[in-house]
Protein backbone atom coordinates (compact mmCIF):
# COMPACT_ATOMS: atom_id res chain seq x y z
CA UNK A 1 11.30 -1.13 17.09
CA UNK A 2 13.47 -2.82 20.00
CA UNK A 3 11.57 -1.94 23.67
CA UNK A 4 14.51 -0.04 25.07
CA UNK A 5 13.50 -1.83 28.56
CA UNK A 6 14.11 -4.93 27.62
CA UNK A 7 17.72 -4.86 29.92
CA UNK A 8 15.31 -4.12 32.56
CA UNK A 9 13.32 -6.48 34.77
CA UNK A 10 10.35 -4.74 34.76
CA UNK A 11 7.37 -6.39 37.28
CA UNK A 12 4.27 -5.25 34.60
CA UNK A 13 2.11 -6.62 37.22
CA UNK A 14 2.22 -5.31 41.02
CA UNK A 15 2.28 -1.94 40.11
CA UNK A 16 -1.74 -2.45 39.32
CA UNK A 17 -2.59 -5.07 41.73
CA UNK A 18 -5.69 -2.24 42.88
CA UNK A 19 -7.23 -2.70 39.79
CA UNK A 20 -10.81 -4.58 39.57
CA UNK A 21 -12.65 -2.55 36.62
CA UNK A 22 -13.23 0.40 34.41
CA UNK A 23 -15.61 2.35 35.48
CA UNK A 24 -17.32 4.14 33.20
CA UNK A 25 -20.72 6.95 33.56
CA UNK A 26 -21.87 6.98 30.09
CA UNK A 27 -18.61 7.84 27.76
CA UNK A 28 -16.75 9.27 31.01
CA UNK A 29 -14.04 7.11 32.48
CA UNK A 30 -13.65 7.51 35.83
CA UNK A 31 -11.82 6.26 38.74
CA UNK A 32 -8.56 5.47 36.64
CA UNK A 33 -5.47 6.21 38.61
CA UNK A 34 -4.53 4.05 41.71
CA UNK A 35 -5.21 5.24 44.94
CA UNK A 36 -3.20 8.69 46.13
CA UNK A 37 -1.67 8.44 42.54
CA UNK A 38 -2.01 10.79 39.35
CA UNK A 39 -0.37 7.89 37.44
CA UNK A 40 -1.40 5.08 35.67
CA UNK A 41 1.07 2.80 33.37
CA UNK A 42 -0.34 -0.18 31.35
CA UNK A 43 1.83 -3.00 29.77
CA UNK A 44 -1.49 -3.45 27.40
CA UNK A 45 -1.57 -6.96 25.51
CA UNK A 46 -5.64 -6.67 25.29
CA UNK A 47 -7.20 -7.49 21.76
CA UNK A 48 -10.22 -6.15 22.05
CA UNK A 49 -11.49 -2.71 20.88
CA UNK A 50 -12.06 0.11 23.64
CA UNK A 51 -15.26 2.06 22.51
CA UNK A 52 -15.66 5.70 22.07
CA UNK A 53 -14.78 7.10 25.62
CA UNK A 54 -12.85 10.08 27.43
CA UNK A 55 -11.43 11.20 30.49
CA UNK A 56 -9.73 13.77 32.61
CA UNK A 57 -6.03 12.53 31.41
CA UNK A 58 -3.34 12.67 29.25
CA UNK A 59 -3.33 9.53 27.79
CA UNK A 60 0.07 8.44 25.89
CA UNK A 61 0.11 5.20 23.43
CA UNK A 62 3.39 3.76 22.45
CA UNK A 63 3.16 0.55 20.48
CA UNK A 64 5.66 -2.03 21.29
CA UNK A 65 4.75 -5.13 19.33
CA UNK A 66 2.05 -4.64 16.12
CA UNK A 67 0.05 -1.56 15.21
CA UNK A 68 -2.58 0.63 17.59
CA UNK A 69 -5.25 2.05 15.62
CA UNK A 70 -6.85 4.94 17.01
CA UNK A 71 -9.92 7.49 16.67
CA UNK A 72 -9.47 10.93 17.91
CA UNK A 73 -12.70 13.32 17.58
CA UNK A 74 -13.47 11.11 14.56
CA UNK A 75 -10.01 11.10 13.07
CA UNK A 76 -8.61 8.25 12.63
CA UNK A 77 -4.68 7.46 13.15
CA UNK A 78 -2.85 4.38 12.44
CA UNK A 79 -0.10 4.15 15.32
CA UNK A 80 2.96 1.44 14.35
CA UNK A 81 5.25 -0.26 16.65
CA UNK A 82 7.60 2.56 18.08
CA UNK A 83 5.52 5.71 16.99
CA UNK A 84 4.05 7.60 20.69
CA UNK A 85 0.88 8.85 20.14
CA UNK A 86 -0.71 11.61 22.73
CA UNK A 87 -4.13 11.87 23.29
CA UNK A 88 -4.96 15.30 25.01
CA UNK A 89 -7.21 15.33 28.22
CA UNK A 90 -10.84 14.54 27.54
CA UNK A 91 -10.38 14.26 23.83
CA UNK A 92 -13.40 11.51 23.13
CA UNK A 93 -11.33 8.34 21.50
CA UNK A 94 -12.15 4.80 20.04
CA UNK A 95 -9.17 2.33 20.11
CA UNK A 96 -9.07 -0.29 17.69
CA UNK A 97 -6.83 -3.43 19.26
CA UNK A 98 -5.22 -6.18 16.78
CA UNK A 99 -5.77 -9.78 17.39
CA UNK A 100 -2.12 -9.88 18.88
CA UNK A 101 0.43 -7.39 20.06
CA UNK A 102 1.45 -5.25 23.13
CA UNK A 103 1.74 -1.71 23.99
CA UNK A 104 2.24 0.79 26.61
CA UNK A 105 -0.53 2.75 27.56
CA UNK A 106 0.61 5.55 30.27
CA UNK A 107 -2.37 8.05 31.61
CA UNK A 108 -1.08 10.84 33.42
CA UNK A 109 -3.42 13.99 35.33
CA UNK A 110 -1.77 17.00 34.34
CA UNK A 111 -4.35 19.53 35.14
CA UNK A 112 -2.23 20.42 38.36
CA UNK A 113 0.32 21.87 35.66
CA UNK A 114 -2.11 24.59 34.93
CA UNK A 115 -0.22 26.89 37.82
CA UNK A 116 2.89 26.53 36.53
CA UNK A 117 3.71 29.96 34.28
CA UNK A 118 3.28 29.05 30.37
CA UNK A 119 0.75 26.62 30.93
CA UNK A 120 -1.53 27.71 28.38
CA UNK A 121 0.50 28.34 25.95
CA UNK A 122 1.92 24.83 26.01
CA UNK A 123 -1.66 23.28 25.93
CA UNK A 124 -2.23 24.95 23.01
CA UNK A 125 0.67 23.24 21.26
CA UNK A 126 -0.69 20.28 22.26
CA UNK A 127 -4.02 20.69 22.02
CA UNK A 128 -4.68 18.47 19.30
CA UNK A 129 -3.81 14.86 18.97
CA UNK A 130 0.21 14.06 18.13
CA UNK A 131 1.30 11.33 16.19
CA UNK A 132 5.08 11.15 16.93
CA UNK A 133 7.26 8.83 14.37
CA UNK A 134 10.85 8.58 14.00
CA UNK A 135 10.41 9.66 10.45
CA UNK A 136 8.57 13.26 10.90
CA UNK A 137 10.50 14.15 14.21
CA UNK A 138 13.95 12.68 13.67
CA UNK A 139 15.61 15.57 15.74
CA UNK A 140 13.68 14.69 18.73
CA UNK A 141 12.52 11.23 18.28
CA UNK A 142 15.52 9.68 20.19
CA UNK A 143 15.51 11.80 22.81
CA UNK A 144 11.96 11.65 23.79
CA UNK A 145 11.39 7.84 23.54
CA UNK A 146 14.13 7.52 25.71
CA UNK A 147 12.51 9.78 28.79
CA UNK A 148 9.48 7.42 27.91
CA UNK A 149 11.92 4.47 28.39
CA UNK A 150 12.62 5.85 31.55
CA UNK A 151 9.34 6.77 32.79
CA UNK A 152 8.40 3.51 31.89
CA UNK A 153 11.11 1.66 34.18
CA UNK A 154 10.68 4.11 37.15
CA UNK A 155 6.56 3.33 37.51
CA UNK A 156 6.92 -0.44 37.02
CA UNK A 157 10.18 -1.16 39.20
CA UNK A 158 8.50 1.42 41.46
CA UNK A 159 11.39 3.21 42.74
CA UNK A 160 11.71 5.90 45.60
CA UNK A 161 10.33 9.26 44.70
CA UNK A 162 9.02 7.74 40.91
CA UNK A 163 6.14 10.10 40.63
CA UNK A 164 8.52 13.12 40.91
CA UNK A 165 11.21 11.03 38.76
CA UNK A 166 8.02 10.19 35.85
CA UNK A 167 6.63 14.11 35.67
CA UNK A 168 10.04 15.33 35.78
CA UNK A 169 10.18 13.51 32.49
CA UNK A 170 7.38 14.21 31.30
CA UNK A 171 7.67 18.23 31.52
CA UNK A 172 10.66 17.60 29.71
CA UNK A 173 8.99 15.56 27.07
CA UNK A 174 5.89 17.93 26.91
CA UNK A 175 8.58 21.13 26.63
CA UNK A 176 11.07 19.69 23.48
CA UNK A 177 7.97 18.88 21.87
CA UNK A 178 6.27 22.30 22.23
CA UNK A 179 9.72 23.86 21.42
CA UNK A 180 10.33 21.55 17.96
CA UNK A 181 6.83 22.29 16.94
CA UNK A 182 7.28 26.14 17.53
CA UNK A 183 10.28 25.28 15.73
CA UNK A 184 8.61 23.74 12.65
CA UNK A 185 6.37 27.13 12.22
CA UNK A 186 9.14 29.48 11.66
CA UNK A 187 7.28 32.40 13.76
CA UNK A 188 8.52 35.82 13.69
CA UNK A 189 11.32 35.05 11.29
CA UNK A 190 11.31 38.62 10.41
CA UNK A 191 12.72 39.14 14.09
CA UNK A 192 15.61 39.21 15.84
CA UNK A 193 16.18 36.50 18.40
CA UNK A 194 15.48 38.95 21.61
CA UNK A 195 12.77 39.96 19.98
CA UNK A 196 11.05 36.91 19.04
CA UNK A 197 11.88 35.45 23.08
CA UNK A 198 10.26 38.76 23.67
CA UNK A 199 7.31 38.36 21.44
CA UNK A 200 6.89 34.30 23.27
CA UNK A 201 6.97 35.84 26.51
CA UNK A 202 4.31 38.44 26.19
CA UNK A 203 1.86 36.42 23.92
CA UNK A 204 2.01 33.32 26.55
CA UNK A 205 0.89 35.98 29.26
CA UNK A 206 -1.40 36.98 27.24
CA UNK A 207 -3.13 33.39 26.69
CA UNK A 208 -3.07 32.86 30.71
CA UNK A 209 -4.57 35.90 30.83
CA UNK A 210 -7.49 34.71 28.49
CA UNK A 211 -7.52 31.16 30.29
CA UNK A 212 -8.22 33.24 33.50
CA UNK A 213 -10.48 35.76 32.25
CA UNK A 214 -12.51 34.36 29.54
CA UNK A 215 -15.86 34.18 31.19
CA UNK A 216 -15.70 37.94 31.44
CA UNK A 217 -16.64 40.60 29.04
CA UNK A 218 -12.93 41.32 27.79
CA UNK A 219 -12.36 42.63 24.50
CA UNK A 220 -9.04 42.82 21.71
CA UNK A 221 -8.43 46.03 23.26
CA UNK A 222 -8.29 44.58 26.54
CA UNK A 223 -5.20 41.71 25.69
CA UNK A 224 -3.54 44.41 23.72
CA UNK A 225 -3.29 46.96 26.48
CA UNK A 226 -2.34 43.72 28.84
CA UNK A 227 0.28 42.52 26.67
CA UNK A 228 1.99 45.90 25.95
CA UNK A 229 1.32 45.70 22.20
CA UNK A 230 -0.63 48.44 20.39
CA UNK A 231 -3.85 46.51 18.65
CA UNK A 232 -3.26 46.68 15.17
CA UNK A 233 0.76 44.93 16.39
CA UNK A 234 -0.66 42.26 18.83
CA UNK A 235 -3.64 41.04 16.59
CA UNK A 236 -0.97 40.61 13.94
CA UNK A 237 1.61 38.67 16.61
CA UNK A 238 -1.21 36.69 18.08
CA UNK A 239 -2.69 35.31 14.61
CA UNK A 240 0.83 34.24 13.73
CA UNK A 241 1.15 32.77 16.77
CA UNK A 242 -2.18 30.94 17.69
CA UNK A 243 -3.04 30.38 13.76
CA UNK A 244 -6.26 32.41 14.51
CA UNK A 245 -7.86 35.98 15.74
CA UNK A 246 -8.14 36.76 19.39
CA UNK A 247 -12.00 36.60 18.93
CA UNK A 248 -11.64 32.92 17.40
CA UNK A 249 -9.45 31.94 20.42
CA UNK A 250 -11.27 33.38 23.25
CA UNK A 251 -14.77 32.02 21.82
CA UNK A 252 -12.62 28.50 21.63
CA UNK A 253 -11.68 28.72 25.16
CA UNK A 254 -15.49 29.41 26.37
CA UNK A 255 -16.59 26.28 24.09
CA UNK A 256 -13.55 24.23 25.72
CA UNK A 257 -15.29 25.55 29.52
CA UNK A 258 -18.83 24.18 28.49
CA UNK A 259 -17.49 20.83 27.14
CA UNK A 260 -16.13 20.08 30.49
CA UNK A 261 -19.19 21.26 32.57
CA UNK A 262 -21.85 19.88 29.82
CA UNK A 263 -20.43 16.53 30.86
CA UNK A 264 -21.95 17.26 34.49
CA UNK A 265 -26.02 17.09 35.70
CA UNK A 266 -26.03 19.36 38.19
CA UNK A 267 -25.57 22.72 36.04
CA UNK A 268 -28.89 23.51 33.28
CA UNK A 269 -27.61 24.58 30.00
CA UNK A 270 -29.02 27.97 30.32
CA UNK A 271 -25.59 27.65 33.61
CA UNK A 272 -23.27 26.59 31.50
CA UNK A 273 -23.43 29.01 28.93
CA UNK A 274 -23.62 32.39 31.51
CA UNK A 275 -20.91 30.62 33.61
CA UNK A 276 -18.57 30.23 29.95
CA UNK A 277 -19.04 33.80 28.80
CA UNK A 278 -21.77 33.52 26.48
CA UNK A 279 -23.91 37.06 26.45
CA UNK A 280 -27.47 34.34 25.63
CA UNK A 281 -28.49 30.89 25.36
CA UNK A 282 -29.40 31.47 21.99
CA UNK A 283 -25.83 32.86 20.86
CA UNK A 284 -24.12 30.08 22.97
CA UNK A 285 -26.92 27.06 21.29
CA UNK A 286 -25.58 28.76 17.65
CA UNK A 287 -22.16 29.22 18.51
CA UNK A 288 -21.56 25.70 20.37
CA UNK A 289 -23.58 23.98 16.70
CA UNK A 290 -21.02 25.83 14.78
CA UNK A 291 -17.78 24.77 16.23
CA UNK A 292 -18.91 20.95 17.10
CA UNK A 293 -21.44 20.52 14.79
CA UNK A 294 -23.72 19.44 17.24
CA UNK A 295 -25.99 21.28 19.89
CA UNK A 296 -25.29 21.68 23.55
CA UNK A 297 -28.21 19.29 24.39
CA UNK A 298 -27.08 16.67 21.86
CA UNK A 299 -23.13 16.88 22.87
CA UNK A 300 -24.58 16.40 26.14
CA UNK A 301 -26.90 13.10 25.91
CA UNK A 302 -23.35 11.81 23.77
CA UNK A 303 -21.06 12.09 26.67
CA UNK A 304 -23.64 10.96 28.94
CA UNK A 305 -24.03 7.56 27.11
CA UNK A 306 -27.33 8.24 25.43
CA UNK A 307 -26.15 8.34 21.94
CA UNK A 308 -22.64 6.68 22.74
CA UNK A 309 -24.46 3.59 22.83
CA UNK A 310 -24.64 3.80 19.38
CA UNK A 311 -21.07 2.52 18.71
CA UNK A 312 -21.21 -0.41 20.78
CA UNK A 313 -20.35 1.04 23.94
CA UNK A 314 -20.15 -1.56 27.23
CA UNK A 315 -21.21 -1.90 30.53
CA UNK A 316 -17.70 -0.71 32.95
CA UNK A 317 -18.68 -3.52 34.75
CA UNK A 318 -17.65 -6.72 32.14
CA UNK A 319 -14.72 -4.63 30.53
CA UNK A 320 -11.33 -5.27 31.89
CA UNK A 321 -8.25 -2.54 32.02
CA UNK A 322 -6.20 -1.40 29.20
């Protein structure tokens, strides 16, 4: 795969001047972006692994020079020069770095997206690692690496206004990706095209509605009467849509809530689960084993560093940048 920057005289250097070391509490990365920035862009020629570690951002991999390999939640992915691999915010990860090569590594915060109308619904499309190769998304493979191309020689000539020029490219990245892969599922085939825009439109309020509400007490009957739907229709339109009940998805969104706030010291388990929309601590403790196969207390000591030590994990303090 040809770097499609290579006309450009790109300065892979000043743009990170600010940079001393990662900093890391436990498996939690922290302190990543640059001062008064939301962006972070590597040219990465490391070859050295990156232990099991997470953090608040979308984290984008795009080999440019020999493979990436890469463990997502314990999945493993082999990334070759060209693919671009996503890793979704704090999505634990374990990079394996060959003894030569060079990549781009771009870390963006996109939590401030969560305002914008079809937010949720666009997460959930990406909510899972995506391992994008010429091969499985020819119609959109072009396109997309070339907004990457872009993004890539707006952050490291730094330009006027690049921040607004890079997540203007990226919403437009995240959306033909969401679209193809709604695409690729044929929903509501049995529809008419009005409908099914109608049918998108309703179920994404719907979700925001959940991502807003789940650490309430609402009920099927509930997001059927919001979305307009009788029950029997929207539980049929939503497991189409979502690829499981309402029930599975709203329980998923309260385990999502306690992932992030396990990961903090100042809230007692007991919190976390009232706070997520879990009726008992004995329901949440079953519930949370279920779905992560660990419990609360355990998930907790990992992404504190007690058992992420395990692996191999370093000190932030002799570990350079990616």
């Amino acid at each position: 795969m040809v770097n499609r920057s290579e006309n450009v005289k790109l300065d892979y250097y000043q743009q990170n001047t600010d940079f001393r070391s990662r900093v890391l509490e436990g498996n939690n990365e922290k302190s990543i972006f640059p001062k008064d920035s939301s962006i972070r862009i590597w040219y990465n020629e490391q070859v050295y692994d990156y232990p099991t570690h997470w953090h608040n951002a979308l984290e984008i991999c795009v080999p440019i020079e020999n493979y990436y390999d890469i463990d997502v939640d314990g999945e493993s992915h082999h990334i070759m020069p060209g693919d671009i691999f996503f890793i979704p915010p704090r999505k634990s990860h374990y990079i394996h770095a060959p003894k030569s090569g060079s990549r781009y590594v771009c870390l963006f915060d996109i939590d401030f997206f969560s305002s914008v109308r079809g937010y949720s619904g666009l997460m959930n499309m990406l909510s899972d690692a995506i391992h994008i190769t010429p091969e499985d998304y020819a119609p959109i493979y072009n396109e997309v690496y070339d907004l990457f191309s872009q993004i890539w020689n707006e952050y490291f000539q730094y330009t006027e206004f690049y921040e607004f020029s890079i997540y203007s490219h990226l919403f437009q990245i995240m959306t033909i990706i969401s679209r193809y892969q709604l695409n690729r599922i044929n929903l509501f085939n049995e529809s008419t095209p009005v409908k099914r825009r109608e049918y998108f439109e309703k179920l994404n309020t719907v979700i925001d509605y959940i991502g807003e509400n789940y650490a309430y007490d609402i009920t099927l009957e509930d997001a059927a009467s919001y979305s307009g739907f009788s029950k029997f229709h929207f539980s049929r339109l939503f497991k189409e849509y979502m690829g499981c009940t309402f029930y599975d998805y709203l329980i998923n969104q309260r385990i999502k809530a306690t992932e992030v706030l396990l990961t903090r010291d100042d809230l007692s388990i007991t919190d976390i689960a009232l706070q997520s929309g879990f009726s008992s601590i004995s329901t949440f403790n079953r519930t949370f084993k279920l779905k992560k196969g660990c419990t609360p207390g355990e998930y907790r000591s990992l992404f504190s560093g007690g058992l992420g030590k395990e692996k191999g994990d370093v000190s932030s303090k002799n570990q350079s940048s990616k």
